[in-house]
N, C-alpha and C. Protein backbone atom coordinates (compact mmCIF):
# COMPACT_ATOMS: atom_id res chain seq x y z
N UNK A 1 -8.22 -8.96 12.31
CA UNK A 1 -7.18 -9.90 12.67
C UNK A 1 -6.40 -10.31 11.42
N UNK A 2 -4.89 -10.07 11.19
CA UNK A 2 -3.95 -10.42 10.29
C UNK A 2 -4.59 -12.35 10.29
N UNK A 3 -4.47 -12.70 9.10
CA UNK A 3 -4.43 -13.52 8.64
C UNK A 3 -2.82 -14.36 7.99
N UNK A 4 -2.47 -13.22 7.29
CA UNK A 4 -1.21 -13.45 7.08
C UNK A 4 0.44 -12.62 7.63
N UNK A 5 1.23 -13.23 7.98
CA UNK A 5 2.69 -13.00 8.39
C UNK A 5 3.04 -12.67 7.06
N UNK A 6 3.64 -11.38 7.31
CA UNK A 6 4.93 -11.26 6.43
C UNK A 6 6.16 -10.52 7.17
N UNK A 7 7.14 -11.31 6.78
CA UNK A 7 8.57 -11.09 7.79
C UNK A 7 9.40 -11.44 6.90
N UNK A 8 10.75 -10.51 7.14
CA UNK A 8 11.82 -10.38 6.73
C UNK A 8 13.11 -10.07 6.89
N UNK A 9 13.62 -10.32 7.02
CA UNK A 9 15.20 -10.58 7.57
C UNK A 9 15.91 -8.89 7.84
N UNK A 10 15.67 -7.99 7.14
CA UNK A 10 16.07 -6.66 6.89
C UNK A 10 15.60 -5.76 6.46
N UNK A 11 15.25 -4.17 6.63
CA UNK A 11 14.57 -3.38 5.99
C UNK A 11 14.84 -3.27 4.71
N UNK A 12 16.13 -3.50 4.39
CA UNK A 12 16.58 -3.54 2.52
C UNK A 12 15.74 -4.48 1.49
N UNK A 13 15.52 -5.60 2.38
CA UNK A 13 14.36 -6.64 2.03
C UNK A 13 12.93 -6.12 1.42
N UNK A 14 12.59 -4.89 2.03
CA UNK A 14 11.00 -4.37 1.74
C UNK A 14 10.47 -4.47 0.20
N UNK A 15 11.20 -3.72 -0.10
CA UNK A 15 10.85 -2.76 -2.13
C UNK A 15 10.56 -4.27 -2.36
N UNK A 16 11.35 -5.59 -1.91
CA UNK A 16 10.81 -7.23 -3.18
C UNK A 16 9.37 -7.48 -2.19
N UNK A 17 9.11 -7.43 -0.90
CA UNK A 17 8.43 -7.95 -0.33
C UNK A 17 7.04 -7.41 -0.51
N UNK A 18 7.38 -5.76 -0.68
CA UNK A 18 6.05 -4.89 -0.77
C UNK A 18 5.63 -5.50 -2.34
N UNK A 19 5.62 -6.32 -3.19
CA UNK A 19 4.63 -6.85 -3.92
C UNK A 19 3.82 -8.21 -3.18
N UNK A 20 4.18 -8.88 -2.27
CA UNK A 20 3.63 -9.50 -1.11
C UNK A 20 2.37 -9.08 -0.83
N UNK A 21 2.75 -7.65 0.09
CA UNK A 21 1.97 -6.80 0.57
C UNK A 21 0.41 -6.39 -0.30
N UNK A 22 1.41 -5.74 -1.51
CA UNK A 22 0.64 -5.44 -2.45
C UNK A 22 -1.38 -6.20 -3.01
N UNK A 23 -0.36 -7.38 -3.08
CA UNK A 23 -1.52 -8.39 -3.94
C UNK A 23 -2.29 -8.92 -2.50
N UNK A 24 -1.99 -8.83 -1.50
CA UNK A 24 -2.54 -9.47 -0.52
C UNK A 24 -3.75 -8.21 -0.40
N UNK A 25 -3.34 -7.04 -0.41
CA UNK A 25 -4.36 -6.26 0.03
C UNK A 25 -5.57 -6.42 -1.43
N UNK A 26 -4.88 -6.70 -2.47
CA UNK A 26 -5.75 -6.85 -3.59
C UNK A 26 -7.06 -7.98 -3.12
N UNK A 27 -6.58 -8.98 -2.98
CA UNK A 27 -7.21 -9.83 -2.53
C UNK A 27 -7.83 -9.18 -0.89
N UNK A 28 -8.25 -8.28 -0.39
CA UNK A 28 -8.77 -7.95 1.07
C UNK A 28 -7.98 -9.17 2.26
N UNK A 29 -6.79 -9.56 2.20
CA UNK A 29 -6.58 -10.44 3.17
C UNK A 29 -5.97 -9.68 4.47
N UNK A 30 -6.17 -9.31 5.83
CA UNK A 30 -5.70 -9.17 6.48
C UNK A 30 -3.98 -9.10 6.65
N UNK A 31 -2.76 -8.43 6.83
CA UNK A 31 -1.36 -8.99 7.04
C UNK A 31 -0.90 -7.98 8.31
N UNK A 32 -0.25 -8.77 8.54
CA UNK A 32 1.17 -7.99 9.56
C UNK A 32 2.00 -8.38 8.59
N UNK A 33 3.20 -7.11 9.28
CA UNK A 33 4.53 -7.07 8.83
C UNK A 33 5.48 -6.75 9.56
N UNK A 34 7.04 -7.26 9.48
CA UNK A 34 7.57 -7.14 11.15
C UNK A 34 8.87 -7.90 10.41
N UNK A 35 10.08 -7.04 10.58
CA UNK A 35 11.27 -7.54 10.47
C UNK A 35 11.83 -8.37 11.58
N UNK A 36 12.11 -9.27 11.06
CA UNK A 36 12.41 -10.57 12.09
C UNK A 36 13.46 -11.17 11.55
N UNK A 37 14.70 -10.81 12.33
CA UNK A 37 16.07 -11.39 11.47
C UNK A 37 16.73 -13.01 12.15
N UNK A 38 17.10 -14.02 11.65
CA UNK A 38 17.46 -15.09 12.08
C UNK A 38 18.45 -15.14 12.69
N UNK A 39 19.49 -13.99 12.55
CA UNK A 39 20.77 -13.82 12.77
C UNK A 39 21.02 -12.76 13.88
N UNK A 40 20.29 -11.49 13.66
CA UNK A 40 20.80 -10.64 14.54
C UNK A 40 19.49 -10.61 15.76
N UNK A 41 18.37 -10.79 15.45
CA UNK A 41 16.71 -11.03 16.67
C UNK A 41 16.58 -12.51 16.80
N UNK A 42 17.49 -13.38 17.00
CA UNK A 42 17.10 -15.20 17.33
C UNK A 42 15.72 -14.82 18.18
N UNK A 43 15.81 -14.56 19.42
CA UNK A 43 14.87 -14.40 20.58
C UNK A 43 13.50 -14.00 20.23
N UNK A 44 13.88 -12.86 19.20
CA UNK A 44 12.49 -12.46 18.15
C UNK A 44 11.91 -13.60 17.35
N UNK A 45 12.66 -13.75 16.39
CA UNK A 45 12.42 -15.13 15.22
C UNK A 45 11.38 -16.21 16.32
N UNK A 46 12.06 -16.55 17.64
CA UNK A 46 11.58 -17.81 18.07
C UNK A 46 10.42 -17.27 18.81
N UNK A 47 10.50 -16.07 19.26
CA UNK A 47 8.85 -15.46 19.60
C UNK A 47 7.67 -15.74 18.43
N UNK A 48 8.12 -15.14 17.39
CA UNK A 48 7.24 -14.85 16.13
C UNK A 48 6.98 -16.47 15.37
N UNK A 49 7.88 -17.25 15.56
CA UNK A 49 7.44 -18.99 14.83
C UNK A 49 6.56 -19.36 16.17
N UNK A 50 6.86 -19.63 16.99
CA UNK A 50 5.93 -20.31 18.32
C UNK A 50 4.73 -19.67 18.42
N UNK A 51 4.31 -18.54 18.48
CA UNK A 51 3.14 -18.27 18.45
C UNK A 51 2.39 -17.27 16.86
N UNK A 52 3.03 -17.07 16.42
CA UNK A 52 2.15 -16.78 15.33
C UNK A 52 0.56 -17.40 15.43
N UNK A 53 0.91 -18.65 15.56
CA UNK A 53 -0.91 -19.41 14.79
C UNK A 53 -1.59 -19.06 16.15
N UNK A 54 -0.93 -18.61 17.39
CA UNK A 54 -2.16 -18.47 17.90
C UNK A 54 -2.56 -16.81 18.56
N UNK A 55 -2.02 -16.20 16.75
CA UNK A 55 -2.72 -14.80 17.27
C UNK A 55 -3.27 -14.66 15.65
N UNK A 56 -4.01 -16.02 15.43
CA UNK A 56 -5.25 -16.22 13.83
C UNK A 56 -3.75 -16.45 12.58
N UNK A 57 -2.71 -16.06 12.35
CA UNK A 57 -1.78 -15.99 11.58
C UNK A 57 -2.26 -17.63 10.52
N UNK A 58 -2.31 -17.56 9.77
CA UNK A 58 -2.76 -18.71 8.62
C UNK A 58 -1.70 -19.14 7.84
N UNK A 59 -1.03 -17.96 7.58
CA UNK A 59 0.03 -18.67 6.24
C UNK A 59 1.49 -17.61 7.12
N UNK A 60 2.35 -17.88 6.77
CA UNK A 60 3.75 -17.18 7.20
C UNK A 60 4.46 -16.91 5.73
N UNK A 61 4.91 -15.43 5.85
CA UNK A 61 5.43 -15.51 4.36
C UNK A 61 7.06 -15.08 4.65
N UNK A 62 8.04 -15.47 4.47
CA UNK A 62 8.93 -15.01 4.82
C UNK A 62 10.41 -14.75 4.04
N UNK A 63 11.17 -13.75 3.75
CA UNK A 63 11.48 -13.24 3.03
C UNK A 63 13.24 -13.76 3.49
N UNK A 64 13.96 -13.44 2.94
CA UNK A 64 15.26 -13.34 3.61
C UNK A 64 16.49 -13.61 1.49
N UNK A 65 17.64 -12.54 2.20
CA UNK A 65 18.85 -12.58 1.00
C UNK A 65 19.99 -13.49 2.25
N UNK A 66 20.69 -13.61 0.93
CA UNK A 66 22.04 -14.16 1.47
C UNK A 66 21.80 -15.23 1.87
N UNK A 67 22.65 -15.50 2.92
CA UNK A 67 21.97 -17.36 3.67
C UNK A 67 20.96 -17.20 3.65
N UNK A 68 20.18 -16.87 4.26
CA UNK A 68 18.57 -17.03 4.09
C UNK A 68 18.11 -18.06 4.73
N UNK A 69 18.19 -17.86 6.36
CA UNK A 69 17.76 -19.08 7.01
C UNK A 69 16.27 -18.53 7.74
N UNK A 70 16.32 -17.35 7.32
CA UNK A 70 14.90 -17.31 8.20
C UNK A 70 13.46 -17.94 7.94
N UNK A 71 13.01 -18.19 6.42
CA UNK A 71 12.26 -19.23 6.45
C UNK A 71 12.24 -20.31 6.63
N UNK A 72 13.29 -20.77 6.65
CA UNK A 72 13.48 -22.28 7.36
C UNK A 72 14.11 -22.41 8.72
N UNK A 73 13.74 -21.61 9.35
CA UNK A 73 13.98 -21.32 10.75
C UNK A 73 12.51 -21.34 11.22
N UNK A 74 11.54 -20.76 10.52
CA UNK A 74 10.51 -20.13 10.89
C UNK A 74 9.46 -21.22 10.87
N UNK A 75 9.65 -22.43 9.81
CA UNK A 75 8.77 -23.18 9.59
C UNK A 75 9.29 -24.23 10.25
N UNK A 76 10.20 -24.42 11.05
CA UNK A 76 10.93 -25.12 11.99
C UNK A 76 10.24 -25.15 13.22
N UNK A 77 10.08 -23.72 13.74
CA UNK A 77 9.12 -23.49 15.10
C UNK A 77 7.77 -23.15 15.02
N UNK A 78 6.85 -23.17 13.33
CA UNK A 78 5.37 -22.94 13.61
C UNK A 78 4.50 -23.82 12.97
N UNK A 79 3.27 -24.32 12.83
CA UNK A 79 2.59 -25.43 12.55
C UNK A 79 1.99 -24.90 11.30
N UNK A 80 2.26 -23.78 11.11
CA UNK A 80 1.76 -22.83 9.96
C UNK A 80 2.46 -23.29 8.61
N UNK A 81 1.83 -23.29 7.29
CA UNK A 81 2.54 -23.25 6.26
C UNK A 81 3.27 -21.97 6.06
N UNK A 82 4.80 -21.95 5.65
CA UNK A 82 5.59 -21.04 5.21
C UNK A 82 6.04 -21.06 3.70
N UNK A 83 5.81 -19.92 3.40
CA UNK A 83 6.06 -19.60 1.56
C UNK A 83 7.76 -18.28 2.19
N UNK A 84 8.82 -19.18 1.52
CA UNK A 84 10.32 -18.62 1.78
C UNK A 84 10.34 -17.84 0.11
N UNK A 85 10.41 -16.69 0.11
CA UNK A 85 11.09 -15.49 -0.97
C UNK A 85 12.35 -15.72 -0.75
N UNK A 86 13.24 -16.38 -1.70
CA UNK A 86 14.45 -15.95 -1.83
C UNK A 86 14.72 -14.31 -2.35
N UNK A 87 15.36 -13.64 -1.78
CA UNK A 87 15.58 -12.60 -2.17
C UNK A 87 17.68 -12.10 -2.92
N UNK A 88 17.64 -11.40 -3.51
CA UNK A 88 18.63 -11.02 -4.58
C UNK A 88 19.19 -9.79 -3.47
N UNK A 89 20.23 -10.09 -2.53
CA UNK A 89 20.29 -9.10 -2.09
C UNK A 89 21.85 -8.83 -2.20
N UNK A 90 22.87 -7.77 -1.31
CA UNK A 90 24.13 -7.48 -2.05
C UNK A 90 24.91 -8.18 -1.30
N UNK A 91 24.68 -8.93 -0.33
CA UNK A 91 25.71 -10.06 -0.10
C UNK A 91 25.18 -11.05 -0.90
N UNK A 92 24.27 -11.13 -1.55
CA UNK A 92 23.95 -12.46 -2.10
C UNK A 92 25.60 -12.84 -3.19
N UNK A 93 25.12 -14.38 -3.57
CA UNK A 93 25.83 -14.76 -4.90
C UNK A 93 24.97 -15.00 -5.70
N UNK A 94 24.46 -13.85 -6.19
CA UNK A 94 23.59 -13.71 -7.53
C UNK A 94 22.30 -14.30 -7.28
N UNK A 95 21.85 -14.41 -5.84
CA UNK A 95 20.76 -14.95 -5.57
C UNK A 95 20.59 -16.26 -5.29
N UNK A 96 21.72 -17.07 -5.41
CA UNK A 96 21.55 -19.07 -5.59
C UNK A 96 22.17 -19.16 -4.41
N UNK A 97 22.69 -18.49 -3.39
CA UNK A 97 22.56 -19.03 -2.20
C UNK A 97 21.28 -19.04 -1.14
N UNK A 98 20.67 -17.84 -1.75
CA UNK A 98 19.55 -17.33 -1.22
C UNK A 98 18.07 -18.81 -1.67
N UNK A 99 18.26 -18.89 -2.72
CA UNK A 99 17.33 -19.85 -3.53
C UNK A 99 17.49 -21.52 -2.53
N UNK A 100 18.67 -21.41 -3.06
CA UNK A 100 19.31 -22.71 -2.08
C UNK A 100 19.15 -22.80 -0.80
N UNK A 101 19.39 -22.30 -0.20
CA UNK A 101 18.71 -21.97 1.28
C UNK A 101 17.35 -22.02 1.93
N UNK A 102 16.99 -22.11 1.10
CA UNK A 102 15.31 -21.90 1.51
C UNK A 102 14.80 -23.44 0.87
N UNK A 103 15.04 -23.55 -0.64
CA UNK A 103 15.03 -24.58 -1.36
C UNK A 103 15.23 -25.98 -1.02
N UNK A 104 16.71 -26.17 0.12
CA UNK A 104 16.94 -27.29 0.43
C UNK A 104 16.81 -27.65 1.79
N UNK A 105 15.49 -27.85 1.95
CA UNK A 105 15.05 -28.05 3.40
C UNK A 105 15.21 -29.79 4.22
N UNK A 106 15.20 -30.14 4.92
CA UNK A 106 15.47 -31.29 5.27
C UNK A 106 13.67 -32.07 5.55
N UNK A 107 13.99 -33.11 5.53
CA UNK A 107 12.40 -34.00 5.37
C UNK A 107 11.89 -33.67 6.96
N UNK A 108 10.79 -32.95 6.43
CA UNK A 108 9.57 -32.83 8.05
C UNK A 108 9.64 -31.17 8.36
N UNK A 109 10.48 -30.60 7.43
CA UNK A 109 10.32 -29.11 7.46
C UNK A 109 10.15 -28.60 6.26
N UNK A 110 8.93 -28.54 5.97
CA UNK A 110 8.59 -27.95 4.70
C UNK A 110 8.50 -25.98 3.99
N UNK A 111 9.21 -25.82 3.70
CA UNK A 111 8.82 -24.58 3.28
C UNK A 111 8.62 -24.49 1.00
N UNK A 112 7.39 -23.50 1.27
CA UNK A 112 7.16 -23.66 -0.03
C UNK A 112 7.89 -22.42 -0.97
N UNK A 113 8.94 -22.58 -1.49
CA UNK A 113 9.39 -21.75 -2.31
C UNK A 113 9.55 -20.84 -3.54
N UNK A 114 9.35 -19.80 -3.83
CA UNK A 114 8.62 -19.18 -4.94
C UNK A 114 10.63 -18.80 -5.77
N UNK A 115 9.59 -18.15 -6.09
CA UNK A 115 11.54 -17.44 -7.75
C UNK A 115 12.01 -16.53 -6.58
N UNK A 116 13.27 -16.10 -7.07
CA UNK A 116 14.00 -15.43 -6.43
C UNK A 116 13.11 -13.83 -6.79
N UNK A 117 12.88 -13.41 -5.53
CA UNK A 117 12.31 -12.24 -5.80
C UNK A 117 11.05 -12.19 -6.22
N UNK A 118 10.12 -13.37 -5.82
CA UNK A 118 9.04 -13.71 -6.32
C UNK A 118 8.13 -13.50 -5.35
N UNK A 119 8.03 -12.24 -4.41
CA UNK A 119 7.04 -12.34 -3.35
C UNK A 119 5.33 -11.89 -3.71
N UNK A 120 5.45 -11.69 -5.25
CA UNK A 120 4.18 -11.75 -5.61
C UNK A 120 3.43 -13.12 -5.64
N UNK A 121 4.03 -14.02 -6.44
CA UNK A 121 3.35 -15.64 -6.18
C UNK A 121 3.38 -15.25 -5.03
N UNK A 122 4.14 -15.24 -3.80
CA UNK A 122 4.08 -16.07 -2.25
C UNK A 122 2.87 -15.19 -2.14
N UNK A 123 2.54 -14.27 -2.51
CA UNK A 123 0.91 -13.52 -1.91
C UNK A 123 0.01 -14.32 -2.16
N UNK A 124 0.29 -14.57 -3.42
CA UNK A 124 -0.80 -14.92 -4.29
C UNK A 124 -0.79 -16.98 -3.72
N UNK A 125 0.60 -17.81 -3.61
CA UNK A 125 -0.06 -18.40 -2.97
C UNK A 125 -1.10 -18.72 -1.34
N UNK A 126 -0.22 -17.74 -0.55
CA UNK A 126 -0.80 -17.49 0.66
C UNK A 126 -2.49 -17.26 0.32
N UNK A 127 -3.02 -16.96 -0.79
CA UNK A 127 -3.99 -16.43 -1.15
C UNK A 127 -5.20 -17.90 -1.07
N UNK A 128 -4.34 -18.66 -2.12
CA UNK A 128 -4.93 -19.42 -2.06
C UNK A 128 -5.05 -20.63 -1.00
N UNK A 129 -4.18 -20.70 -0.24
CA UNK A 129 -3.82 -21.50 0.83
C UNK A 129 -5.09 -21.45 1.73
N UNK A 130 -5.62 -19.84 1.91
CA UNK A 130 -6.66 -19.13 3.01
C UNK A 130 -7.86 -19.45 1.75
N UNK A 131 -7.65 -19.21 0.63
CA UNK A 131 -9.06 -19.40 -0.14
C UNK A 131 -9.27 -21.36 0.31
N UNK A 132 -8.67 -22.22 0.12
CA UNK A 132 -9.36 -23.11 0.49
C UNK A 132 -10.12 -23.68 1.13
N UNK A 133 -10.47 -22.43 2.87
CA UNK A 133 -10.55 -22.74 3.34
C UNK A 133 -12.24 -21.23 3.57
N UNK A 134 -11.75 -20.52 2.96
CA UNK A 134 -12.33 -19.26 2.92
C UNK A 134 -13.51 -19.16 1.65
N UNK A 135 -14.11 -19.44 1.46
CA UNK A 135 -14.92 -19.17 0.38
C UNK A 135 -15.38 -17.34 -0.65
N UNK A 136 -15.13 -16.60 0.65
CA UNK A 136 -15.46 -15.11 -0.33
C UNK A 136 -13.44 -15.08 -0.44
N UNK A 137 -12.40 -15.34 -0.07
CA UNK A 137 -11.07 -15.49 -0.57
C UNK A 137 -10.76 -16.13 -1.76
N UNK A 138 -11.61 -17.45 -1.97
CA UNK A 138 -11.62 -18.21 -2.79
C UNK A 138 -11.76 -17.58 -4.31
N UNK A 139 -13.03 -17.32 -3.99
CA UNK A 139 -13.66 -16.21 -5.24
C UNK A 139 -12.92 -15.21 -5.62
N UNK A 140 -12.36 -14.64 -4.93
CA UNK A 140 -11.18 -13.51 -5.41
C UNK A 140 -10.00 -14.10 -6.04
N UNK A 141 -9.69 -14.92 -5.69
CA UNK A 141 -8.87 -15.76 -6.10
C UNK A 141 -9.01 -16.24 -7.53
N UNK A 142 -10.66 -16.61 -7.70
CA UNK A 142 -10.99 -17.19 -9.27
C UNK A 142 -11.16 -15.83 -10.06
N UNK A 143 -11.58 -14.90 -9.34
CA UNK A 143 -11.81 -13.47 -10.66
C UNK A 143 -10.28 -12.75 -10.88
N UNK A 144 -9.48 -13.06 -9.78
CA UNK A 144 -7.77 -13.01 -10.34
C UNK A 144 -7.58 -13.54 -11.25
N UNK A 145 -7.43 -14.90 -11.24
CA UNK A 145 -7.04 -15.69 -12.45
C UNK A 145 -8.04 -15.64 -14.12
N UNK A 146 -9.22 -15.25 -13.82
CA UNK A 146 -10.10 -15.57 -14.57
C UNK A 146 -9.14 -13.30 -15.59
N UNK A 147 -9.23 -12.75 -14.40
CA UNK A 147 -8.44 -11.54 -15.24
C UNK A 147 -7.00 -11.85 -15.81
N UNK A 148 -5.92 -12.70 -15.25
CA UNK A 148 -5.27 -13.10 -16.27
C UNK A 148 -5.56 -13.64 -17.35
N UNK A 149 -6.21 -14.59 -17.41
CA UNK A 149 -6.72 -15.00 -18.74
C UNK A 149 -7.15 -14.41 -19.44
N UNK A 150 -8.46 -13.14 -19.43
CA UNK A 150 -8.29 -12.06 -19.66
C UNK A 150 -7.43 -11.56 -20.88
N UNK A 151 -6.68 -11.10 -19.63
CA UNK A 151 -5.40 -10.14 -20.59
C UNK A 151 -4.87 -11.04 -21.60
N UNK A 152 -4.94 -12.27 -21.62
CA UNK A 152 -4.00 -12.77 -22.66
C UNK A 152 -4.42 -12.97 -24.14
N UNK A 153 -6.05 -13.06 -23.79
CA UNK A 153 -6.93 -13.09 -24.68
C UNK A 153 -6.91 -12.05 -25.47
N UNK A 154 -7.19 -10.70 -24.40
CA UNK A 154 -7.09 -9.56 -25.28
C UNK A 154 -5.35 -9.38 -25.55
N UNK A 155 -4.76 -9.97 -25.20
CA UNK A 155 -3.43 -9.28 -26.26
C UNK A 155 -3.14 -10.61 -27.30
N UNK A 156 -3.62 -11.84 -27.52
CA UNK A 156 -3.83 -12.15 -28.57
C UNK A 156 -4.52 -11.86 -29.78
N UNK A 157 -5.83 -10.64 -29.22
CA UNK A 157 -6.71 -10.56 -30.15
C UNK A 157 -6.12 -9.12 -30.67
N UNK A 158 -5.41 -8.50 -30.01
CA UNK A 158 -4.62 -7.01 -30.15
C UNK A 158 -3.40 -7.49 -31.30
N UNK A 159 -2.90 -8.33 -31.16
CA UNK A 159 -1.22 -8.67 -31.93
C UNK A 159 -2.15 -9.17 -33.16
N UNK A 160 -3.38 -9.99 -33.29
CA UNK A 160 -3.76 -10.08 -34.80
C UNK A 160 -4.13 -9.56 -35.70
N UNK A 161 -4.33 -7.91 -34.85
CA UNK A 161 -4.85 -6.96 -35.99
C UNK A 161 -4.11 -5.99 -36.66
């Protein structure tokens, strides 16, 4: 059973989202994936926010360029936390409508927003969202971070020699 949603406004959307994908499978988390556009599938969008949570769905990750209303569309109709990817796409304006959009949500609709093109955090928070609650998620979660630290160590100890 998917644990986590990932949806996105357009197939052009994928190449930023598949690091989403990516780190989620790092972490063993369950996902679906399913283009769900705000603009051209409404009927879809409002299928996929209303019931998500009750087919196990935990976190909603949702992607969208340009206006970029689909995460805040999405966390509008589901009880689920939503992590909105602004995405850099070619209608965008350099990405800050996309940012903005997602960014400026109105009070009682929360969506949590990562960098433009940042659908690695949104994995990685979705990660932890389910680790709080998940204990062998959790742990993956700490030997992630515990390998960044890691690396930094060893490339401090690499640049002094």
């Amino acid at each position: 059973m998917a644990h986590v949603g990932i949806i996105m406004g357009s197939q052009s959307d994928l190449p930023v989202m598949e690091e989403a994908i990516a780190i989620l499978k790092e972490f063993q988390i369950e996902i679906e994936i399913d283009i769900v556009s705000a603009h051209r599938t409404p009927d879809k969008m409002m299928e996929y926010g209303t019931k998500a949570h009750l087919r196990g769905i935990k976190v909603i990750i949702a992607g969208a360029g340009g206006a970029a209303h689909l995460p805040g569309m999405i966390a509008s109709l589901t009880p689920l936390p939503v992590v909105g990817v602004p995405i850099k796409s070619s209608n965008s304006i350099d990405g800050w409508d996309s940012i903005l959009s997602i960014l400026q949500m109105p009070g009682g609709v929360p969506v949590a927003t990562v960098a433009l093109n940042g659908a690695k955090n949104a994995g990685i928070l979705a990660a932890q969202i389910i680790g709080s609650q998940d204990a062998e998620v959790l742990e993956r979660v700490i030997e992630y971070k515990e390998g960044l630290k890691q690396k930094v160590l060893d490339s401090s100890k690499n640049i002094k020699k």
